[in-house]
PDB file of N, CA and C in Angstrom:
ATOM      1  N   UNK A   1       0.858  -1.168   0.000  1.00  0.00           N
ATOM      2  CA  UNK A   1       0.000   0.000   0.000  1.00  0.00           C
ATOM      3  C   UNK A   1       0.899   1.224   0.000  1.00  0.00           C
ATOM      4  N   UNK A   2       0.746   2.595  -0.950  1.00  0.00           N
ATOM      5  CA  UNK A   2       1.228   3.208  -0.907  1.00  0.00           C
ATOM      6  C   UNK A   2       0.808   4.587  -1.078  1.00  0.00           C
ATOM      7  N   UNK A   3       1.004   5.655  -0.644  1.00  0.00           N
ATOM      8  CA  UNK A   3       0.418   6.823  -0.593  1.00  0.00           C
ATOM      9  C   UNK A   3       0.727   7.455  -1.984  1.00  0.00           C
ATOM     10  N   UNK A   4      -0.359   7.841  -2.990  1.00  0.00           N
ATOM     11  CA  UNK A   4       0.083   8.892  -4.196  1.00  0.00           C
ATOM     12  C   UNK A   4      -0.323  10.347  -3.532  1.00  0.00           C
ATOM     13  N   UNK A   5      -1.690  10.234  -3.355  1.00  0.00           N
ATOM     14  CA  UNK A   5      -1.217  11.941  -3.011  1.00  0.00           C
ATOM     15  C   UNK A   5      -2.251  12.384  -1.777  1.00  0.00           C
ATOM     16  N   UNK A   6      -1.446  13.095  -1.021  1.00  0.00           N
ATOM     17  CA  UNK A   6      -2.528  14.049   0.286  1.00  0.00           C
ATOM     18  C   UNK A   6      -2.934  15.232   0.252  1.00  0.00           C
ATOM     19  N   UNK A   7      -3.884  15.233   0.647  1.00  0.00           N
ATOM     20  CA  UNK A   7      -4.589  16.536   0.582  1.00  0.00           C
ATOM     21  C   UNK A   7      -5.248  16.845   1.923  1.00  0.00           C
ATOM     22  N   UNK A   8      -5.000  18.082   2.157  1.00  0.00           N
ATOM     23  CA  UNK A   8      -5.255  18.689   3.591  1.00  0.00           C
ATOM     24  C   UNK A   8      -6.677  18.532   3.932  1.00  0.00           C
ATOM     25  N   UNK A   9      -7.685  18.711   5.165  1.00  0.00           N
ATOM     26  CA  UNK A   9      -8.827  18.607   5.116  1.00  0.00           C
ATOM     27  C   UNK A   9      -9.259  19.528   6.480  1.00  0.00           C
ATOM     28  N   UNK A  10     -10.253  19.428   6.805  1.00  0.00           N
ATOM     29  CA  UNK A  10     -10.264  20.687   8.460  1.00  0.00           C
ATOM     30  C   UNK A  10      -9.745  19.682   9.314  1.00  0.00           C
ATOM     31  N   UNK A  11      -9.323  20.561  10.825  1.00  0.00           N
ATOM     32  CA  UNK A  11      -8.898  20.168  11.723  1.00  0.00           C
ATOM     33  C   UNK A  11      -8.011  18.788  12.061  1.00  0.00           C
ATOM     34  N   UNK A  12      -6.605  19.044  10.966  1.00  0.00           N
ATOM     35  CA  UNK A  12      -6.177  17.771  11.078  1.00  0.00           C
ATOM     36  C   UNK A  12      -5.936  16.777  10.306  1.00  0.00           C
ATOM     37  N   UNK A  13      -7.530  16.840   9.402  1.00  0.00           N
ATOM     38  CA  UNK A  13      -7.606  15.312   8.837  1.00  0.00           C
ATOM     39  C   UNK A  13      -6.901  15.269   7.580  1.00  0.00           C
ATOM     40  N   UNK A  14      -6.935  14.381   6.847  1.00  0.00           N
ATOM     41  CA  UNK A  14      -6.318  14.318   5.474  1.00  0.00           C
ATOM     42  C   UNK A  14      -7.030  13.799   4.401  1.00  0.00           C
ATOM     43  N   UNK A  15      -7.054  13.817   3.125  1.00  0.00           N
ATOM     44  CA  UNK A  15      -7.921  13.103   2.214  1.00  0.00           C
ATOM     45  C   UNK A  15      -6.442  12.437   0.970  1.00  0.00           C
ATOM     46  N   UNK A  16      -6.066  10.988   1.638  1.00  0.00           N
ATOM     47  CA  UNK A  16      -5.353  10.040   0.763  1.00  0.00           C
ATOM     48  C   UNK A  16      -5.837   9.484  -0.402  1.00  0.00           C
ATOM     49  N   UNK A  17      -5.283   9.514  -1.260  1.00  0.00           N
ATOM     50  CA  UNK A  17      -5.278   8.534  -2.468  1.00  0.00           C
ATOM     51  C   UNK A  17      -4.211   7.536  -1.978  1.00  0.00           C
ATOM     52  N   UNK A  18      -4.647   6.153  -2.518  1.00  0.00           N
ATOM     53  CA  UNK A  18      -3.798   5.098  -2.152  1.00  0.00           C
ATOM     54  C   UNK A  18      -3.554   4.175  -3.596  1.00  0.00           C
ATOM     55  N   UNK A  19      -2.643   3.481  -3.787  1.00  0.00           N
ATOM     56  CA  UNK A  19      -2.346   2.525  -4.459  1.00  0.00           C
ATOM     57  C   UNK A  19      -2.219   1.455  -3.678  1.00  0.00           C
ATOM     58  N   UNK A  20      -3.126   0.409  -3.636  1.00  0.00           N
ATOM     59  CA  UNK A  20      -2.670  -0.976  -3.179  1.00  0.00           C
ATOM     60  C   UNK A  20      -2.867  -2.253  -4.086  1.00  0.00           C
ATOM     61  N   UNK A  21      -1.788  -3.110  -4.077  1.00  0.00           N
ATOM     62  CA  UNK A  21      -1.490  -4.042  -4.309  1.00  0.00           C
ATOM     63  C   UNK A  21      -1.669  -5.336  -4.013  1.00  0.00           C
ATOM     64  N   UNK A  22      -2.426  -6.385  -3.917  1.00  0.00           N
ATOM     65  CA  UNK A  22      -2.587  -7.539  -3.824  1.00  0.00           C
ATOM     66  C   UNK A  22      -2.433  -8.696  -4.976  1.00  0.00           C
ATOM     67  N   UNK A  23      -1.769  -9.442  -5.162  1.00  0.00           N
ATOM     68  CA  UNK A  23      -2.013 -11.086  -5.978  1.00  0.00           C
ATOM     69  C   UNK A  23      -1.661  -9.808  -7.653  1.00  0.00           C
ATOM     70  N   UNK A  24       0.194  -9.021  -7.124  1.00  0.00           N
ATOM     71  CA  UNK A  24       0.194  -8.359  -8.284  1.00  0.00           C
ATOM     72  C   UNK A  24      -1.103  -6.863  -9.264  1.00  0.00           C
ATOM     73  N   UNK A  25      -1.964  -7.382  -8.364  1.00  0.00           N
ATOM     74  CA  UNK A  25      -3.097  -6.041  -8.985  1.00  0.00           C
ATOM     75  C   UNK A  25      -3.234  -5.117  -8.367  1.00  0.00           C
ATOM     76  N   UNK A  26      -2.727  -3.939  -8.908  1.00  0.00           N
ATOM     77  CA  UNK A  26      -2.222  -2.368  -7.914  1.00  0.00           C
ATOM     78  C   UNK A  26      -3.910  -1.716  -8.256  1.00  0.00           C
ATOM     79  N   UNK A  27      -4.753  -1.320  -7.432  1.00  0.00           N
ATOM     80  CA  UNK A  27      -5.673  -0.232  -7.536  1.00  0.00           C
ATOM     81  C   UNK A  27      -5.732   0.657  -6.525  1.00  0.00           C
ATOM     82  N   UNK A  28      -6.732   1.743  -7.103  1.00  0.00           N
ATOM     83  CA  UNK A  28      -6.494   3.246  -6.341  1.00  0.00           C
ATOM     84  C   UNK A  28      -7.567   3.250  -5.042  1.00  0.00           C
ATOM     85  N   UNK A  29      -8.391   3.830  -4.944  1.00  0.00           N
ATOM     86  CA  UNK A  29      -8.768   4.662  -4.035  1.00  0.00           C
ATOM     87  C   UNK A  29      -8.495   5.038  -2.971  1.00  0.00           C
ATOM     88  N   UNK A  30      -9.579   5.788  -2.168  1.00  0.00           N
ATOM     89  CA  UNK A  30      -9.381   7.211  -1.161  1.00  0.00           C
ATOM     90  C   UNK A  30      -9.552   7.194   0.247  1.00  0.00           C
ATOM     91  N   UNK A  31      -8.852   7.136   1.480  1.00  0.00           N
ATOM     92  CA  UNK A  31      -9.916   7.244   2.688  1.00  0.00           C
ATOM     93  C   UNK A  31      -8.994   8.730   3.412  1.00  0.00           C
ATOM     94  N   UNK A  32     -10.012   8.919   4.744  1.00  0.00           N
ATOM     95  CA  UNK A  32      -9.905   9.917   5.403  1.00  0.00           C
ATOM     96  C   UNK A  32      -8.770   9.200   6.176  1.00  0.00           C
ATOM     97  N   UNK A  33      -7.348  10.492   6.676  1.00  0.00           N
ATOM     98  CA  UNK A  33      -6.318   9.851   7.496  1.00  0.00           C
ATOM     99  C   UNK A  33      -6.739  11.013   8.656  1.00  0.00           C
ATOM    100  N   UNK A  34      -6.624  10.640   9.992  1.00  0.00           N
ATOM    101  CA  UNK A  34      -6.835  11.447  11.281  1.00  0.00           C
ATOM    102  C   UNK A  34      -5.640  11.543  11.604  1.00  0.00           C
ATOM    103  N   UNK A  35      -5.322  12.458  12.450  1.00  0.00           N
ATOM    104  CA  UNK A  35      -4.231  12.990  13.057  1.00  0.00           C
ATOM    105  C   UNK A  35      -4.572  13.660  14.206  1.00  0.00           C
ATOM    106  N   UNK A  36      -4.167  13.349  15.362  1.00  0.00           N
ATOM    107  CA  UNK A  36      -4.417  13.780  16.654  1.00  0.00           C
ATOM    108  C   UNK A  36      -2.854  13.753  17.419  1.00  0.00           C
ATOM    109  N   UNK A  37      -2.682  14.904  17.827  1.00  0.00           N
ATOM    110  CA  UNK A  37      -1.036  15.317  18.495  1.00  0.00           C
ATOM    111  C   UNK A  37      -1.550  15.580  19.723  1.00  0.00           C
ATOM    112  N   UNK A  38      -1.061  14.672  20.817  1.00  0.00           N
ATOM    113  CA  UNK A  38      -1.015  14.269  21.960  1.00  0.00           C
ATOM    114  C   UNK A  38       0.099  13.914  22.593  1.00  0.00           C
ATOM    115  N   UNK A  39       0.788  14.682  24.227  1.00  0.00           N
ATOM    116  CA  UNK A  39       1.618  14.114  25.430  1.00  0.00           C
ATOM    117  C   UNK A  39       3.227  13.843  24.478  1.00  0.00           C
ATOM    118  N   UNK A  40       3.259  15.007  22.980  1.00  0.00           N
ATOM    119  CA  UNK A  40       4.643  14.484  22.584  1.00  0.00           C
ATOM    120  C   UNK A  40       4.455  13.049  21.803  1.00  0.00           C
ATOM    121  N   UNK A  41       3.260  12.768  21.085  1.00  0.00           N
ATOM    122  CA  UNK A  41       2.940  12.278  20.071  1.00  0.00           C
ATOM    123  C   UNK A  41       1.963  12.217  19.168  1.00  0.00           C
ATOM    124  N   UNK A  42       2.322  11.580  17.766  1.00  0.00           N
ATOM    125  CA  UNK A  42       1.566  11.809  16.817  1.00  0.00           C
ATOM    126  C   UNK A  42       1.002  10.813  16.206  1.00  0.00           C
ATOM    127  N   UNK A  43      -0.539  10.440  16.769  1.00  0.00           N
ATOM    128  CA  UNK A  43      -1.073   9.519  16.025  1.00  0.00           C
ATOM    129  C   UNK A  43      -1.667   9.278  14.931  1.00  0.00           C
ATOM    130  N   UNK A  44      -1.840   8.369  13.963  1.00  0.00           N
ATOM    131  CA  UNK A  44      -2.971   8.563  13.001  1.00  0.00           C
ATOM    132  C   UNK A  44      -3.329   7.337  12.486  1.00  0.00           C
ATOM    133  N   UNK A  45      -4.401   7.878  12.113  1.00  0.00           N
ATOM    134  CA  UNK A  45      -5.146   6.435  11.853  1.00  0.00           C
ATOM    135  C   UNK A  45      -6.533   6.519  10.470  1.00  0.00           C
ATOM    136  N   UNK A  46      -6.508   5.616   9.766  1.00  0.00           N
ATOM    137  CA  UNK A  46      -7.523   5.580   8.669  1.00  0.00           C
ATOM    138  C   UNK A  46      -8.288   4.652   8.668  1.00  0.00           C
ATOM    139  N   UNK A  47      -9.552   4.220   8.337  1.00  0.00           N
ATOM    140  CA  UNK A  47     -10.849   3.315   8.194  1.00  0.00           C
ATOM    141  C   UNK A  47     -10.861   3.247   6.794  1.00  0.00           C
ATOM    142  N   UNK A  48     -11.383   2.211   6.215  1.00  0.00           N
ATOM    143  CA  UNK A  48     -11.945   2.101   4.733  1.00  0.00           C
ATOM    144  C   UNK A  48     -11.999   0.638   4.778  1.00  0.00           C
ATOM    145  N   UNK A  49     -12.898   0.267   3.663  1.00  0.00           N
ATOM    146  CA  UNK A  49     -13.791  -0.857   3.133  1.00  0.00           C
ATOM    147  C   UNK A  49     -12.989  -0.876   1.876  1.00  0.00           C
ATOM    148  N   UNK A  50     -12.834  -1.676   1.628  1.00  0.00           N
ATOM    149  CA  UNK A  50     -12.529  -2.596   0.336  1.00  0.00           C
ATOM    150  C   UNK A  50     -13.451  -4.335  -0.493  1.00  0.00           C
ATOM    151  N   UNK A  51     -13.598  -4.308  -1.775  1.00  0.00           N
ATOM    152  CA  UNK A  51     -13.939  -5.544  -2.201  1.00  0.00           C
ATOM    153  C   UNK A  51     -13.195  -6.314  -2.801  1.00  0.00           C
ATOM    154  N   UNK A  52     -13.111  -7.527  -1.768  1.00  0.00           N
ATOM    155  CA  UNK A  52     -12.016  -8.607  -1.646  1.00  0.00           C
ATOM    156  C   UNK A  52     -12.007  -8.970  -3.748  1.00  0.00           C
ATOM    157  N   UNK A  53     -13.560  -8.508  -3.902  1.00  0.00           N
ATOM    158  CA  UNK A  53     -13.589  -9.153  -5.586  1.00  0.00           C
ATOM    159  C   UNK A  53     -12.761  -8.343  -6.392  1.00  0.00           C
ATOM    160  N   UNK A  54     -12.419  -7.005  -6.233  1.00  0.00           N
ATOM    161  CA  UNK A  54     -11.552  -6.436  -6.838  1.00  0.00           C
ATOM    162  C   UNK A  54     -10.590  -6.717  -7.276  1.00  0.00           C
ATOM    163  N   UNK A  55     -10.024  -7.809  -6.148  1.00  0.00           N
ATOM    164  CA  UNK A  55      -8.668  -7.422  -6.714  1.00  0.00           C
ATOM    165  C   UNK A  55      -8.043  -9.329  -6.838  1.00  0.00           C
ATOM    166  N   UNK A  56      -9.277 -10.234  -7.356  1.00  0.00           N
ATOM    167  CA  UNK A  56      -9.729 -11.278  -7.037  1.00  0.00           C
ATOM    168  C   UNK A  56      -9.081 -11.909  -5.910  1.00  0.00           C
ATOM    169  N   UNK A  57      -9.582 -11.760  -4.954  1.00  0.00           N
ATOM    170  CA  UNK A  57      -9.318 -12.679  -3.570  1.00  0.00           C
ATOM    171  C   UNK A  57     -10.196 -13.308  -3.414  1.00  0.00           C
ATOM    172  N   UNK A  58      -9.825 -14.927  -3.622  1.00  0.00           N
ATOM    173  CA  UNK A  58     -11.128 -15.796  -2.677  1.00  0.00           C
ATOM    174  C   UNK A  58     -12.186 -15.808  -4.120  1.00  0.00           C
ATOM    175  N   UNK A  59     -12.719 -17.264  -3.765  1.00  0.00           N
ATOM    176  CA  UNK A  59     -13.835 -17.394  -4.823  1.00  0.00           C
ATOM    177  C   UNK A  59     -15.313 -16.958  -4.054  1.00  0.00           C
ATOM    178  N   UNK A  60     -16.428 -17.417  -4.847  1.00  0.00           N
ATOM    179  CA  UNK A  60     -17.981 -17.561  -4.170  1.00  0.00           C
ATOM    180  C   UNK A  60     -17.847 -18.210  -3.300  1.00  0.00           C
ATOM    181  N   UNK A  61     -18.319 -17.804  -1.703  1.00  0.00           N
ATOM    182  CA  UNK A  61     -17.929 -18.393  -0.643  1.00  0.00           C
ATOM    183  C   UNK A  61     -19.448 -17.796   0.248  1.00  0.00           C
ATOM    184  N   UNK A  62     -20.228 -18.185   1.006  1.00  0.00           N
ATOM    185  CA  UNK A  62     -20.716 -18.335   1.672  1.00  0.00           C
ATOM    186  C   UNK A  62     -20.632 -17.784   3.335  1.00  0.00           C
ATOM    187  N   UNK A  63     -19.470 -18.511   3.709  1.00  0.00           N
ATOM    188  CA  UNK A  63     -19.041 -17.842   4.819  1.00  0.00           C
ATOM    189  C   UNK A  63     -18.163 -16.813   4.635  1.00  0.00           C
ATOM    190  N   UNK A  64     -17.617 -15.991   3.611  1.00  0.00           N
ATOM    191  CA  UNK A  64     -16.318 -15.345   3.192  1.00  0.00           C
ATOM    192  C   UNK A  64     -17.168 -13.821   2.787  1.00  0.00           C
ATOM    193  N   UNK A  65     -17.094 -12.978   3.686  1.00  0.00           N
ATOM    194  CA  UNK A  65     -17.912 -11.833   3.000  1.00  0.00           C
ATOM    195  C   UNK A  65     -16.723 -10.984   1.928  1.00  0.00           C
ATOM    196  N   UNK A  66     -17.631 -10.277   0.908  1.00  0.00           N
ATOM    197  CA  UNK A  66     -17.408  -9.497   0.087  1.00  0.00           C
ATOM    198  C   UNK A  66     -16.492  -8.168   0.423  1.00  0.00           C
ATOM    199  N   UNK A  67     -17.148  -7.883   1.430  1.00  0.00           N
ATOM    200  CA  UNK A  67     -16.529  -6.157   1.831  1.00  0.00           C
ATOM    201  C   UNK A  67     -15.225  -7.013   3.561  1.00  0.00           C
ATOM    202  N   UNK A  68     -14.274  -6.205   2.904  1.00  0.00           N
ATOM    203  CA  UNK A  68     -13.103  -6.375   3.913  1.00  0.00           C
ATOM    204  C   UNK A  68     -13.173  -4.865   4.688  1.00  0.00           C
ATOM    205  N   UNK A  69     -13.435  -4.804   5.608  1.00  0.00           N
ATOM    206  CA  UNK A  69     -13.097  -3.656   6.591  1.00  0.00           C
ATOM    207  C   UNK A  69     -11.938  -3.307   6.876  1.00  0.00           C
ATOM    208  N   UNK A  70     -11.023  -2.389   6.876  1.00  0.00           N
ATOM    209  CA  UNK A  70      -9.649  -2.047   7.257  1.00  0.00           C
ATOM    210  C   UNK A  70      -9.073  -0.866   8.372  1.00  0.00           C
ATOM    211  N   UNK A  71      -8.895  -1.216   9.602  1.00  0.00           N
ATOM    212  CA  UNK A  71      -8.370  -0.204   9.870  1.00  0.00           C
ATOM    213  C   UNK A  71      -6.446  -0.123  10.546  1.00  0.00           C
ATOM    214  N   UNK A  72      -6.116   1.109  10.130  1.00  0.00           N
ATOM    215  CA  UNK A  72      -4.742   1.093   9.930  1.00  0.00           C
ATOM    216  C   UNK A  72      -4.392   1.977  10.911  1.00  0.00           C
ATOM    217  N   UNK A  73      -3.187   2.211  11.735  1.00  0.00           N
ATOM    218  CA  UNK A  73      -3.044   3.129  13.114  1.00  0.00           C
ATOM    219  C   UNK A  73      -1.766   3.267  13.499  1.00  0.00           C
ATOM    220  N   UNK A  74      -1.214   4.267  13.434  1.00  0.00           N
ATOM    221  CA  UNK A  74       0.458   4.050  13.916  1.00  0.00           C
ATOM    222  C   UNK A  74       0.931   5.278  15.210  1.00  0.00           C
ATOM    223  N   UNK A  75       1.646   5.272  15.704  1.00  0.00           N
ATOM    224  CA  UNK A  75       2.152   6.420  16.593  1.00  0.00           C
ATOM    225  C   UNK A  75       3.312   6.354  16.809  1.00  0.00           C
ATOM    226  N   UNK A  76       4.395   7.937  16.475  1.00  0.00           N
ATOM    227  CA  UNK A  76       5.146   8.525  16.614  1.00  0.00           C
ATOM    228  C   UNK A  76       5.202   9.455  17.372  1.00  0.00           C
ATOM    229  N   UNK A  77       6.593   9.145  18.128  1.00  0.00           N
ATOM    230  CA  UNK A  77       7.273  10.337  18.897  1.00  0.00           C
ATOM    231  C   UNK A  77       7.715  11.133  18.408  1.00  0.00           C
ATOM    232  N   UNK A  78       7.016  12.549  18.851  1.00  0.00           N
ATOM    233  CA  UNK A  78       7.225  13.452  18.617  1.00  0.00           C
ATOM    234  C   UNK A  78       8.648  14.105  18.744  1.00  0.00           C
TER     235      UNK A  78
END
């Protein structure tokens, strides 16, 4: 997964474009990145949904849902 481009948003937030990659197939889209600076650090963190069919993962499956939920979170010292 890799960041193409950021764009500023109010209080903080960010609006990413992403490139990610799975099973060789790179596609784009967008989620909101948060940023909250706290005690001499800097956290952030993004949410987004993805379809596992996109980027073919996994056949017709029953127990195997469609939409993959993602959330991503890191923190740095400031």
């Amino acid at each position: 997964m890799e960041s193409v481009r950021i764009e500023p948003e109010q209080a903080g937030n960010f609006q990413v474009t992403w490139d990610l990659t799975i099973k060789g197939l790179t596609l784009r889209f967008k989620s909101l990145l948060h940023r909250e600076l706290k005690a001499g650090q800097t956290r952030l963190w993004t949410d987004f949904k993805i379809d596992r069919r996109q980027w073919k993962v996994g056949g017709n499956s029953l127990t195997m849902g469609d939409i993959v939920s993602v959330h991503l979170e890191a923190l740095f010292a400031n």
